[in-house]
PDB file of N, CA and C in Angstrom:
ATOM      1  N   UNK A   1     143.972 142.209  82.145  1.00  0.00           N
ATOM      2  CA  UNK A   1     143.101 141.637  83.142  1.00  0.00           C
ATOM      3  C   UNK A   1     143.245 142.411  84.453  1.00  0.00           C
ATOM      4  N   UNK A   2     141.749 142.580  84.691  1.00  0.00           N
ATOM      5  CA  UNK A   2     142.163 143.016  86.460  1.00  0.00           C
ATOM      6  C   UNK A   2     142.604 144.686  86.320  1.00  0.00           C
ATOM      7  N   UNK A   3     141.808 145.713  85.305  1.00  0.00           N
ATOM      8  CA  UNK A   3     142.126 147.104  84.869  1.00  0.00           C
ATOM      9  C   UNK A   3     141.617 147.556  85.821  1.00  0.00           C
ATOM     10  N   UNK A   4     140.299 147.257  86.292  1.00  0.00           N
ATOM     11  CA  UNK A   4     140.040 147.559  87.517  1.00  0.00           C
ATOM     12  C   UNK A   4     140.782 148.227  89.284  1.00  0.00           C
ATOM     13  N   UNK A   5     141.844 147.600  88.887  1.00  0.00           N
ATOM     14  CA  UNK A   5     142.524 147.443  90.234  1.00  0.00           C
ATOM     15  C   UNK A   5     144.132 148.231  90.179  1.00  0.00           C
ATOM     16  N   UNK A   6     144.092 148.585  88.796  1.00  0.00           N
ATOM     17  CA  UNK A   6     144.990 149.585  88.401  1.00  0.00           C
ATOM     18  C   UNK A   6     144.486 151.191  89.660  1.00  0.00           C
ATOM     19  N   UNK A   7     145.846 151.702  89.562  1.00  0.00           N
ATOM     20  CA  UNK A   7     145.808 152.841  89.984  1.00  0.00           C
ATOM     21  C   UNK A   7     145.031 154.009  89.895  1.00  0.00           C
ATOM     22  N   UNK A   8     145.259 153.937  87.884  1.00  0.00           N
ATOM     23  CA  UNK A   8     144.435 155.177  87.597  1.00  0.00           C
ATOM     24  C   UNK A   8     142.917 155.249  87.640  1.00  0.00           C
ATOM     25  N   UNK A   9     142.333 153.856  87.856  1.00  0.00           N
ATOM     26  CA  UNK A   9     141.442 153.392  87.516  1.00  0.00           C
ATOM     27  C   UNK A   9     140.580 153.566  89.297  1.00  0.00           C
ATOM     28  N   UNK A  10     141.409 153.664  90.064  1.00  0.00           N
ATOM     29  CA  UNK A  10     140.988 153.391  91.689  1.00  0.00           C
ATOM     30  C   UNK A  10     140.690 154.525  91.958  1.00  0.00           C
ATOM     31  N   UNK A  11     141.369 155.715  91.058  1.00  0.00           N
ATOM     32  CA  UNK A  11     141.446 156.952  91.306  1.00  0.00           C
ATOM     33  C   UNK A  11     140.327 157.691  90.720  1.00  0.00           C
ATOM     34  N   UNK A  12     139.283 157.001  89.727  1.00  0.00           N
ATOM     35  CA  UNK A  12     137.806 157.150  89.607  1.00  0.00           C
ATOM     36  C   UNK A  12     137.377 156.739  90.412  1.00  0.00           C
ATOM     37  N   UNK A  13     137.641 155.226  90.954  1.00  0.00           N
ATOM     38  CA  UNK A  13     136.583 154.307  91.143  1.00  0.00           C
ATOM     39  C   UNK A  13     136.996 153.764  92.704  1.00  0.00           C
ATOM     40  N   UNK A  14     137.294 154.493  93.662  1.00  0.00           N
ATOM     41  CA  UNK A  14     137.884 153.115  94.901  1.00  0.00           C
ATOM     42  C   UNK A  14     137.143 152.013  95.338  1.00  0.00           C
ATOM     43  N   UNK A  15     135.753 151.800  94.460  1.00  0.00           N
ATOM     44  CA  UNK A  15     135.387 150.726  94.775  1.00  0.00           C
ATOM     45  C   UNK A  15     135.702 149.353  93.764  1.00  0.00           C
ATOM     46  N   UNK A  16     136.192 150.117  92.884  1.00  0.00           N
ATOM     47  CA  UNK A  16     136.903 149.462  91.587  1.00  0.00           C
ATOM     48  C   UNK A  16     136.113 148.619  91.493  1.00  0.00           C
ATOM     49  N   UNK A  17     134.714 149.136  90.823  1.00  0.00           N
ATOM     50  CA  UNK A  17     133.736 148.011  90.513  1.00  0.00           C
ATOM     51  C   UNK A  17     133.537 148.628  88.961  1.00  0.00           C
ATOM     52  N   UNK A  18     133.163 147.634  87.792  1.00  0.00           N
ATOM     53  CA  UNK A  18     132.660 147.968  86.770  1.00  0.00           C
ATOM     54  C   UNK A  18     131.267 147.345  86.659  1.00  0.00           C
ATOM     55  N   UNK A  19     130.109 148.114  85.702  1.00  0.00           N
ATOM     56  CA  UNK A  19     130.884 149.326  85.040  1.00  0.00           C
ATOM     57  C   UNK A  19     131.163 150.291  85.698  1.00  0.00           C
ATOM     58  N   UNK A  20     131.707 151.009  84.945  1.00  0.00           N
ATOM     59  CA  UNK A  20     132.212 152.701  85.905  1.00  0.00           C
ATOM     60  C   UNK A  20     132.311 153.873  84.388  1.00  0.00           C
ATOM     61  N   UNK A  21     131.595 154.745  84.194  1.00  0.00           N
ATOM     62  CA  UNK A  21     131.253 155.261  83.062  1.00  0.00           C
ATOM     63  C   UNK A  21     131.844 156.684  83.729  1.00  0.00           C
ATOM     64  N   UNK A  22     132.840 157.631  82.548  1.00  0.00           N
ATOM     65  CA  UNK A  22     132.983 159.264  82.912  1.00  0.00           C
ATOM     66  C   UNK A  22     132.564 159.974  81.537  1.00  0.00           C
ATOM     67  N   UNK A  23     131.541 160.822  82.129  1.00  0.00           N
ATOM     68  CA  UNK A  23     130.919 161.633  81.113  1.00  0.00           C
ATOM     69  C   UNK A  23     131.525 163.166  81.309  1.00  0.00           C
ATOM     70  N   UNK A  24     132.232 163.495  80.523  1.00  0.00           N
ATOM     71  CA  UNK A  24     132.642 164.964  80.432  1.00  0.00           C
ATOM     72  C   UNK A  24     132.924 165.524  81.983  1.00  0.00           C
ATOM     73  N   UNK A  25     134.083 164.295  82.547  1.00  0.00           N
ATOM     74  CA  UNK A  25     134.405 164.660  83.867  1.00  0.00           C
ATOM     75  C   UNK A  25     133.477 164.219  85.042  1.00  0.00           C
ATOM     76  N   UNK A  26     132.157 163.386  84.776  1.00  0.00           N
ATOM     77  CA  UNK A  26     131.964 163.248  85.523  1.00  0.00           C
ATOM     78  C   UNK A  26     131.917 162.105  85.769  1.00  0.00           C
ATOM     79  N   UNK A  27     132.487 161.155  87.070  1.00  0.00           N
ATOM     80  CA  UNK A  27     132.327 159.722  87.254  1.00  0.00           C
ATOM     81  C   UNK A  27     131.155 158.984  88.379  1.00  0.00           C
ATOM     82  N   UNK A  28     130.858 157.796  87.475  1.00  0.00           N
ATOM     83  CA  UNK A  28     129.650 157.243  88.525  1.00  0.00           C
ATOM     84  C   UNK A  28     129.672 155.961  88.088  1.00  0.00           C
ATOM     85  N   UNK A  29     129.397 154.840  88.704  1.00  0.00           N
ATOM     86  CA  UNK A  29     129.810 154.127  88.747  1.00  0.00           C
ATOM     87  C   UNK A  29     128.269 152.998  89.432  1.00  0.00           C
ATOM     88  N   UNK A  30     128.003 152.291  89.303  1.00  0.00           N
ATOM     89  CA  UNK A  30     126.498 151.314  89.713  1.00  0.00           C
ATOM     90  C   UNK A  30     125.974 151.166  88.181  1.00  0.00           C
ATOM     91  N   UNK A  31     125.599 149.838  87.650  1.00  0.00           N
ATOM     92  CA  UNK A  31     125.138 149.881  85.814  1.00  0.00           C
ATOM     93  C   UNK A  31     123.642 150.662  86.221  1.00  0.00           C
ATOM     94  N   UNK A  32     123.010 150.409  87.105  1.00  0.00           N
ATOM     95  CA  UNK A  32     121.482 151.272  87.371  1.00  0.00           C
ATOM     96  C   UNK A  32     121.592 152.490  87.721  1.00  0.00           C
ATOM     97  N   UNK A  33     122.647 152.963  88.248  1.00  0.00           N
ATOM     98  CA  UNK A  33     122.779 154.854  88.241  1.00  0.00           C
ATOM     99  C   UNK A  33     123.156 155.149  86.721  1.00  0.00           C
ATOM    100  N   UNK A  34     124.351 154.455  86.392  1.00  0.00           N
ATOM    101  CA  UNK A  34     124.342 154.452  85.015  1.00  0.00           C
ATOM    102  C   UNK A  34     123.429 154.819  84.295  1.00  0.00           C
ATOM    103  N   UNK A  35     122.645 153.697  83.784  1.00  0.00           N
ATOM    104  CA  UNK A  35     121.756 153.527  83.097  1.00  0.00           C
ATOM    105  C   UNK A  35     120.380 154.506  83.255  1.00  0.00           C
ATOM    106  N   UNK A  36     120.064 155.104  84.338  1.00  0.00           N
ATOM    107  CA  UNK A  36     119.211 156.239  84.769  1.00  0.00           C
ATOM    108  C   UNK A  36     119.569 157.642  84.365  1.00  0.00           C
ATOM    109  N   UNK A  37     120.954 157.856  84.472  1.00  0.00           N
ATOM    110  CA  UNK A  37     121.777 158.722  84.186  1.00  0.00           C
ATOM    111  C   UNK A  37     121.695 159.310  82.849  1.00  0.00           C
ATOM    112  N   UNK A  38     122.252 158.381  81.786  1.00  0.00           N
ATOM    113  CA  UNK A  38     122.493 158.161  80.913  1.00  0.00           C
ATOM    114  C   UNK A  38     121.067 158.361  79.946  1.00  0.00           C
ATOM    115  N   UNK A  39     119.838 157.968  79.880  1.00  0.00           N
ATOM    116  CA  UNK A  39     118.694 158.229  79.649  1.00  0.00           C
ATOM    117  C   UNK A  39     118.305 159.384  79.904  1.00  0.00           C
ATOM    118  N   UNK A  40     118.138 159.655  81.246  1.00  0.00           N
ATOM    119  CA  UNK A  40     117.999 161.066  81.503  1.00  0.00           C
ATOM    120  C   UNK A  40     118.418 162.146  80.839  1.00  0.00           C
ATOM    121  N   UNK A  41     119.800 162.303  80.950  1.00  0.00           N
ATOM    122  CA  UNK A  41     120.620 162.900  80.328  1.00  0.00           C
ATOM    123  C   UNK A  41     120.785 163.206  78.413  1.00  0.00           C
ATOM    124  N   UNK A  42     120.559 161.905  77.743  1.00  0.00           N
ATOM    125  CA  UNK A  42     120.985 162.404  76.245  1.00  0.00           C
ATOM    126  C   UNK A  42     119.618 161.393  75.445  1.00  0.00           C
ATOM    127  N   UNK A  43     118.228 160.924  76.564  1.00  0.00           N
ATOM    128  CA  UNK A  43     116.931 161.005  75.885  1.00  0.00           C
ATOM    129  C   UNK A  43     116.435 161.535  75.037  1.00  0.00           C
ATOM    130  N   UNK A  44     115.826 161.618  73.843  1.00  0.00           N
ATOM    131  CA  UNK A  44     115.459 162.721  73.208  1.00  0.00           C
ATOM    132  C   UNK A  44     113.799 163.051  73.972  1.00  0.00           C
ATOM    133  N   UNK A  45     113.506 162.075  74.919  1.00  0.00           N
ATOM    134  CA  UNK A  45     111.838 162.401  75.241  1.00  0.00           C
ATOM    135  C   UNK A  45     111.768 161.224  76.541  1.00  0.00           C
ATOM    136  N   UNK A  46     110.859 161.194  77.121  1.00  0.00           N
ATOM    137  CA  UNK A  46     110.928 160.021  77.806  1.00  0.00           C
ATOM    138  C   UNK A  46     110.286 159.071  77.640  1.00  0.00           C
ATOM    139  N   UNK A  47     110.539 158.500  76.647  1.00  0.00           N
ATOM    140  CA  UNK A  47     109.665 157.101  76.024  1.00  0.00           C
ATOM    141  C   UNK A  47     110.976 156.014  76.477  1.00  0.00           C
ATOM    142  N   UNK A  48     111.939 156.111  76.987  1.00  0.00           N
ATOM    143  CA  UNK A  48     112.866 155.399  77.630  1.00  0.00           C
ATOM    144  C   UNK A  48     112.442 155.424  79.199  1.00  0.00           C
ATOM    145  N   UNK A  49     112.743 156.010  79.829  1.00  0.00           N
ATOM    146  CA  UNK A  49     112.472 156.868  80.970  1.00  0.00           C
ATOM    147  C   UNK A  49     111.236 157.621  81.502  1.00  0.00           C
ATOM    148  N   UNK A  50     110.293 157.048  81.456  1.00  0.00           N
ATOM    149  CA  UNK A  50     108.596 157.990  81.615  1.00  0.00           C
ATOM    150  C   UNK A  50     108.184 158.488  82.731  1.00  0.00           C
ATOM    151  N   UNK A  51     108.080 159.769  82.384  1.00  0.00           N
ATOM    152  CA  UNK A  51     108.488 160.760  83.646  1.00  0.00           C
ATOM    153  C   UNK A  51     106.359 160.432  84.684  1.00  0.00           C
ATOM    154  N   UNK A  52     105.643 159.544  83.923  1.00  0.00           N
ATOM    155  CA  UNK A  52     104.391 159.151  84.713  1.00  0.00           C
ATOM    156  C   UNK A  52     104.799 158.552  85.693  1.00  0.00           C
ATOM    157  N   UNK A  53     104.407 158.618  87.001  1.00  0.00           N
ATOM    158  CA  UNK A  53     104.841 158.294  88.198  1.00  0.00           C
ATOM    159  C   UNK A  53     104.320 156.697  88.097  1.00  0.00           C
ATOM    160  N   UNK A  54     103.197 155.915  88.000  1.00  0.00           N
ATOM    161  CA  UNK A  54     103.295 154.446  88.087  1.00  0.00           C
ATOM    162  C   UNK A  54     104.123 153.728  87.276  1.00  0.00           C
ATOM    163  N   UNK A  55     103.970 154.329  85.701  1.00  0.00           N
ATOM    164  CA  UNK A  55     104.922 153.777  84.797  1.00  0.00           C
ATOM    165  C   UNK A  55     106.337 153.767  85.339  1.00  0.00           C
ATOM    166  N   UNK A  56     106.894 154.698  85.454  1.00  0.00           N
ATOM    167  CA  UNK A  56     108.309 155.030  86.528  1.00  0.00           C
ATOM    168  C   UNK A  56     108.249 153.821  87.506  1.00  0.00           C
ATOM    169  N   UNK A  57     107.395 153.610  88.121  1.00  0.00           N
ATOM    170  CA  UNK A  57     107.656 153.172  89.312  1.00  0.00           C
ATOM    171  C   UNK A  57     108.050 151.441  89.153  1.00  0.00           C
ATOM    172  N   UNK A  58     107.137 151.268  87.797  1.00  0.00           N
ATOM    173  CA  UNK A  58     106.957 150.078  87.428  1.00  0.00           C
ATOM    174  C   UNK A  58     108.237 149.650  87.174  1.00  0.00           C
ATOM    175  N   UNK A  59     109.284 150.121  86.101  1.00  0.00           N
ATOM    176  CA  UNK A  59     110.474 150.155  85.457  1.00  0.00           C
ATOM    177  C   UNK A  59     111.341 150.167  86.087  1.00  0.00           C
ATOM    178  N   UNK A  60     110.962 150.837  87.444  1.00  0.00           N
ATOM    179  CA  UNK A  60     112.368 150.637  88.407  1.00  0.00           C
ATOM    180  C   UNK A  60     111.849 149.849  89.428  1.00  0.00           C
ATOM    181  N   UNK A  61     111.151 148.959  89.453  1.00  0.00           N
ATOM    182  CA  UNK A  61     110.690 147.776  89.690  1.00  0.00           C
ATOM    183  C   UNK A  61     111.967 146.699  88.969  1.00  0.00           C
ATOM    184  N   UNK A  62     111.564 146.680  87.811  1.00  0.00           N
ATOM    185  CA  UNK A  62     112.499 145.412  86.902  1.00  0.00           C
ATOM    186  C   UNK A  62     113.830 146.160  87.087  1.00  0.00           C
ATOM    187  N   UNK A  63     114.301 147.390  87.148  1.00  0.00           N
ATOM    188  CA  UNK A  63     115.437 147.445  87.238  1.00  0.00           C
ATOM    189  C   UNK A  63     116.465 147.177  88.044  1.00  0.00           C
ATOM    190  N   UNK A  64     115.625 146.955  89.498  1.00  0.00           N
ATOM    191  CA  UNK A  64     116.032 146.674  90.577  1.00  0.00           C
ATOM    192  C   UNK A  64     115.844 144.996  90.905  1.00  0.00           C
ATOM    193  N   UNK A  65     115.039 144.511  89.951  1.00  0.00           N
ATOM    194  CA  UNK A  65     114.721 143.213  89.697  1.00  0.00           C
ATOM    195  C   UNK A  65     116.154 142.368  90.456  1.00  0.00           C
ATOM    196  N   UNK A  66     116.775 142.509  89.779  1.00  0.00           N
ATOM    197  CA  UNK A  66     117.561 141.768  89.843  1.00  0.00           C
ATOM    198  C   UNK A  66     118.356 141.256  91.574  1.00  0.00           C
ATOM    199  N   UNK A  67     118.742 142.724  92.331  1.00  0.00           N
ATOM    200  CA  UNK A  67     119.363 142.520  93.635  1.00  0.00           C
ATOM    201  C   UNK A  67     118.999 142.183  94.160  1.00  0.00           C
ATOM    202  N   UNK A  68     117.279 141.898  94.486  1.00  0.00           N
ATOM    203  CA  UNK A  68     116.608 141.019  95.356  1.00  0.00           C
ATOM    204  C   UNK A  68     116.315 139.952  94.998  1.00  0.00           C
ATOM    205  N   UNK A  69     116.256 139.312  93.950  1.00  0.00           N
ATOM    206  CA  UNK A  69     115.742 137.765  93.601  1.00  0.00           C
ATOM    207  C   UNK A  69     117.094 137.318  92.488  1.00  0.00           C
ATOM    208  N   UNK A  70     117.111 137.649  91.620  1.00  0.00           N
ATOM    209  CA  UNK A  70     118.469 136.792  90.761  1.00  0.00           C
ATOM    210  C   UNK A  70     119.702 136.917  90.931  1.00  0.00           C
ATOM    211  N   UNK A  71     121.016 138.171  91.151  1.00  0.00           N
ATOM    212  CA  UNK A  71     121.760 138.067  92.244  1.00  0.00           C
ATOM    213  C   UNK A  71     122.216 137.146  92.942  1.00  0.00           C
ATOM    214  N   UNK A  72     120.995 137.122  93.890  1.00  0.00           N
ATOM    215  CA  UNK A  72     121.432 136.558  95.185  1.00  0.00           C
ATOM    216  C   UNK A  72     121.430 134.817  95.093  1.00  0.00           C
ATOM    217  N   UNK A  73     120.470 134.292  94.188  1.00  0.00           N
ATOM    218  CA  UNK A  73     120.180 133.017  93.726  1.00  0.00           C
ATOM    219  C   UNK A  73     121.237 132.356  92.966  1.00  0.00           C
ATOM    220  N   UNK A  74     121.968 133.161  91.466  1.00  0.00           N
ATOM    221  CA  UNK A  74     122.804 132.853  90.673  1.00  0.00           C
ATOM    222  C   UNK A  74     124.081 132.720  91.221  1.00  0.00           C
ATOM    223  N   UNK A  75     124.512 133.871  92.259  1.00  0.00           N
ATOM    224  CA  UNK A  75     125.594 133.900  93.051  1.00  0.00           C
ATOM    225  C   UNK A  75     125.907 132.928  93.579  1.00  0.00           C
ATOM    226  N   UNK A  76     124.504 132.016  94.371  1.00  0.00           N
ATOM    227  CA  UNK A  76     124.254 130.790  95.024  1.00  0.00           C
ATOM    228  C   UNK A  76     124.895 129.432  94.217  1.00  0.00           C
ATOM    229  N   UNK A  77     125.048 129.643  92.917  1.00  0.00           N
ATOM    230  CA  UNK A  77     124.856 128.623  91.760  1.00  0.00           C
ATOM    231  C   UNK A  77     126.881 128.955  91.320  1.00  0.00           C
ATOM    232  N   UNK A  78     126.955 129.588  90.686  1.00  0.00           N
ATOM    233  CA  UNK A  78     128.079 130.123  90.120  1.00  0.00           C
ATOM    234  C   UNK A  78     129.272 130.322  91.275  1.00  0.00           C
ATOM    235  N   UNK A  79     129.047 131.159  92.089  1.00  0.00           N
ATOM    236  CA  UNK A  79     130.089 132.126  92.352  1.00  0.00           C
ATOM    237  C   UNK A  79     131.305 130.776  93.363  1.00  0.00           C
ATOM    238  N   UNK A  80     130.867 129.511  93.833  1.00  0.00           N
ATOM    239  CA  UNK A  80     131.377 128.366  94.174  1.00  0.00           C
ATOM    240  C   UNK A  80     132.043 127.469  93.375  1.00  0.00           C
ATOM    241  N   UNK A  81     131.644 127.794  91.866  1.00  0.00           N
ATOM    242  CA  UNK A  81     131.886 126.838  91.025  1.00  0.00           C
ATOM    243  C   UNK A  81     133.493 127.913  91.006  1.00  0.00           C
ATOM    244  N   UNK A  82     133.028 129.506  90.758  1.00  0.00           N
ATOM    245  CA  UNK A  82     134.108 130.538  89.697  1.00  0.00           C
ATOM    246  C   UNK A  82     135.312 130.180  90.867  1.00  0.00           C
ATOM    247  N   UNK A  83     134.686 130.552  92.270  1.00  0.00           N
ATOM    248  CA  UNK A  83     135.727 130.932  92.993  1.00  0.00           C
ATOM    249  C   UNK A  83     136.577 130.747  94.117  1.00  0.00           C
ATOM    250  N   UNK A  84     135.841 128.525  93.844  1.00  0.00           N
ATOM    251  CA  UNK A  84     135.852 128.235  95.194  1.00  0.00           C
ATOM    252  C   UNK A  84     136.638 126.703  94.406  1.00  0.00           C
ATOM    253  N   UNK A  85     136.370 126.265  92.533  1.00  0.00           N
ATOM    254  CA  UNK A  85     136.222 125.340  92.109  1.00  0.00           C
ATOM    255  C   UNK A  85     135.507 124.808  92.477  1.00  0.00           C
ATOM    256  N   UNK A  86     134.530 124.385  93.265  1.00  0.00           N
ATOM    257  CA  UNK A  86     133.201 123.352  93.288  1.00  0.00           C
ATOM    258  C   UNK A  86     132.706 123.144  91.901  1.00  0.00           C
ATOM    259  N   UNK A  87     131.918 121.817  92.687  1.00  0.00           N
ATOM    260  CA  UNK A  87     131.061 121.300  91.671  1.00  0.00           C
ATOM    261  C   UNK A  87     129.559 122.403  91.394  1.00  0.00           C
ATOM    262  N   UNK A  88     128.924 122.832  90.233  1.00  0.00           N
ATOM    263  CA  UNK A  88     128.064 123.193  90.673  1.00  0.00           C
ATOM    264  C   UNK A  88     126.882 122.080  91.357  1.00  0.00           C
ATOM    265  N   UNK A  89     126.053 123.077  92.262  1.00  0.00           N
ATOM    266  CA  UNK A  89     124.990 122.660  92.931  1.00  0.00           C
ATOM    267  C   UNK A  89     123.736 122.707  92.253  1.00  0.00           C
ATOM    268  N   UNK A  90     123.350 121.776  91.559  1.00  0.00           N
ATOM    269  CA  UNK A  90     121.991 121.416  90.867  1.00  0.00           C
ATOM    270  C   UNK A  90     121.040 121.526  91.552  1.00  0.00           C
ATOM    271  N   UNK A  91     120.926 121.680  93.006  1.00  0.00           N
ATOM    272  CA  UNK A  91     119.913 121.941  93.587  1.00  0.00           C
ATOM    273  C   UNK A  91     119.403 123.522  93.720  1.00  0.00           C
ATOM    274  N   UNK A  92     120.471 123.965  93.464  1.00  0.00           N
ATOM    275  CA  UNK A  92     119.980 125.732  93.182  1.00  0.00           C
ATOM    276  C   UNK A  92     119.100 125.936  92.165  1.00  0.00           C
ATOM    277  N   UNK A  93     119.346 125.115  91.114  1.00  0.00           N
ATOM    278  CA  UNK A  93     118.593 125.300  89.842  1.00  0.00           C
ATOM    279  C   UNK A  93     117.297 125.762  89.579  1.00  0.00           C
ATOM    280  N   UNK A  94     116.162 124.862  90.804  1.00  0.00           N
ATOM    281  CA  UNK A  94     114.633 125.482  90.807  1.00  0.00           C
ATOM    282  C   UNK A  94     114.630 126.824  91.202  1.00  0.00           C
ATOM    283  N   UNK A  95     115.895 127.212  92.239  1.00  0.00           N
ATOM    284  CA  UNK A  95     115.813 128.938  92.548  1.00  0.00           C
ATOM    285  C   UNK A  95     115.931 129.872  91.790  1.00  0.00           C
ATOM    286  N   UNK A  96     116.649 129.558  90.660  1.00  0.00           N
ATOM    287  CA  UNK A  96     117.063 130.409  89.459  1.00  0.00           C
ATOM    288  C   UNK A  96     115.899 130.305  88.617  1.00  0.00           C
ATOM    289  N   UNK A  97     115.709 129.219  88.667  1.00  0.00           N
ATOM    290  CA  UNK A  97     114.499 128.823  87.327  1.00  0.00           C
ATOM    291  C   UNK A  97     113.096 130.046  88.041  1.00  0.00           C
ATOM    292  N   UNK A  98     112.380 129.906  89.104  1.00  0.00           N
ATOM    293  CA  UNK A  98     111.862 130.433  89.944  1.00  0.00           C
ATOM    294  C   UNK A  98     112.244 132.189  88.999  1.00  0.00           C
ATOM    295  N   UNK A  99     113.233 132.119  89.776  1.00  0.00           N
ATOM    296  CA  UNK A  99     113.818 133.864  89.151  1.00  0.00           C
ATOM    297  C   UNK A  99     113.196 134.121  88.000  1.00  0.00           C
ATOM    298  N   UNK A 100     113.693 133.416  87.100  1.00  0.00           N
ATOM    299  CA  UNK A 100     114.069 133.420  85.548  1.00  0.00           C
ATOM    300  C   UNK A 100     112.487 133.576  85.444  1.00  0.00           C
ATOM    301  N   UNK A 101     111.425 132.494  86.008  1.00  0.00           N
ATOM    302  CA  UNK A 101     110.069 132.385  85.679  1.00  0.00           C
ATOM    303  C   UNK A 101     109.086 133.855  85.732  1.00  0.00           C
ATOM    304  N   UNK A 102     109.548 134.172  86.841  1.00  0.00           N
ATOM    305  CA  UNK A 102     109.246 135.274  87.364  1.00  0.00           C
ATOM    306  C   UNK A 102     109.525 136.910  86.457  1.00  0.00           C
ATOM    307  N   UNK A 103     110.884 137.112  85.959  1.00  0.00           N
ATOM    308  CA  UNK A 103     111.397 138.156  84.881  1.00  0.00           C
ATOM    309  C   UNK A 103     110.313 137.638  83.822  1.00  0.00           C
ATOM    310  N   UNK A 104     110.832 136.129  83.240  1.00  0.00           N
ATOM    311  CA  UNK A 104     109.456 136.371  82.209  1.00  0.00           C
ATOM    312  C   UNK A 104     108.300 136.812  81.960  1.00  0.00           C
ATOM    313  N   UNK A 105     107.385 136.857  83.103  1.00  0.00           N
ATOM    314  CA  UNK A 105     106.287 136.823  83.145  1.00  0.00           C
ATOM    315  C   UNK A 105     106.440 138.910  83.097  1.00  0.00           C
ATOM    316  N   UNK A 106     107.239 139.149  83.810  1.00  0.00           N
ATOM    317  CA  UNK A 106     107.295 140.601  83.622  1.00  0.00           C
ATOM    318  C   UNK A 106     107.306 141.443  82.211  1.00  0.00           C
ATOM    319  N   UNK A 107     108.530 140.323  81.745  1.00  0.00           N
ATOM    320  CA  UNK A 107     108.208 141.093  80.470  1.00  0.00           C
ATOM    321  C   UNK A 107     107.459 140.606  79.150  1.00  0.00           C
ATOM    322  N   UNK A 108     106.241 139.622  79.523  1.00  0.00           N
ATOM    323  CA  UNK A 108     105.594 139.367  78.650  1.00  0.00           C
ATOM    324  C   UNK A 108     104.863 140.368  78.390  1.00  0.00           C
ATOM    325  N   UNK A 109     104.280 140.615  77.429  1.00  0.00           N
ATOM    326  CA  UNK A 109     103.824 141.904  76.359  1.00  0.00           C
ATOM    327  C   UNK A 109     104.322 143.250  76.556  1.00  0.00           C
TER     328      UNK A 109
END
């Protein structure tokens, strides 16, 4: 528990956040640099990654989805219960739901 905060581990990462991915020496660390990275890199085409500028634009739309609307809402919900023991707050619930409503609709069809 808590590998993160190990030495060798600070010595990739001093923000000692996971994930934290090293590819043939190289370290980076954010799951959305990651995940951009990583596509880019060992894609066979860009049917992951579509190098069309709206399509692109669209995708890193939802990818970024998250830091501005669910994040900040769930954090609202959870992170009192994880790290504070509280009760959760049921009144957060329509904010998440809201969120949640919202991703759906994105990725319907």
């Amino acid at each position: 528990m808590k590998e993160q905060l190990q030495p060798d581990f600070l010595e990739l990462n001093p923000q000692h956040c996971v994930p934290t991915l090293v590819d043939d020496g190289f370290v980076l660390w954010d799951s959305r640099a990651i995940c951009t990275y990583l596509v880019s890199k060992y894609g066979k085409d860009d049917s992951l990654c579509p190098k069309e500028l709206r399509t692109r634009a669209m995708l890193d739309r939802l990818l970024y989805f998250d830091i501005d609307k669910l994040v900040q809402r769930f954090g609202k919900y959870v992170y009192p219960v994880l790290f504070e023991g509280q009760e959760p707050d049921k009144d957060q619930l329509p904010c998440i739901d809201e969120a949640l409503g919202c991703l759906d609709q994105f990725l319907t069809g």
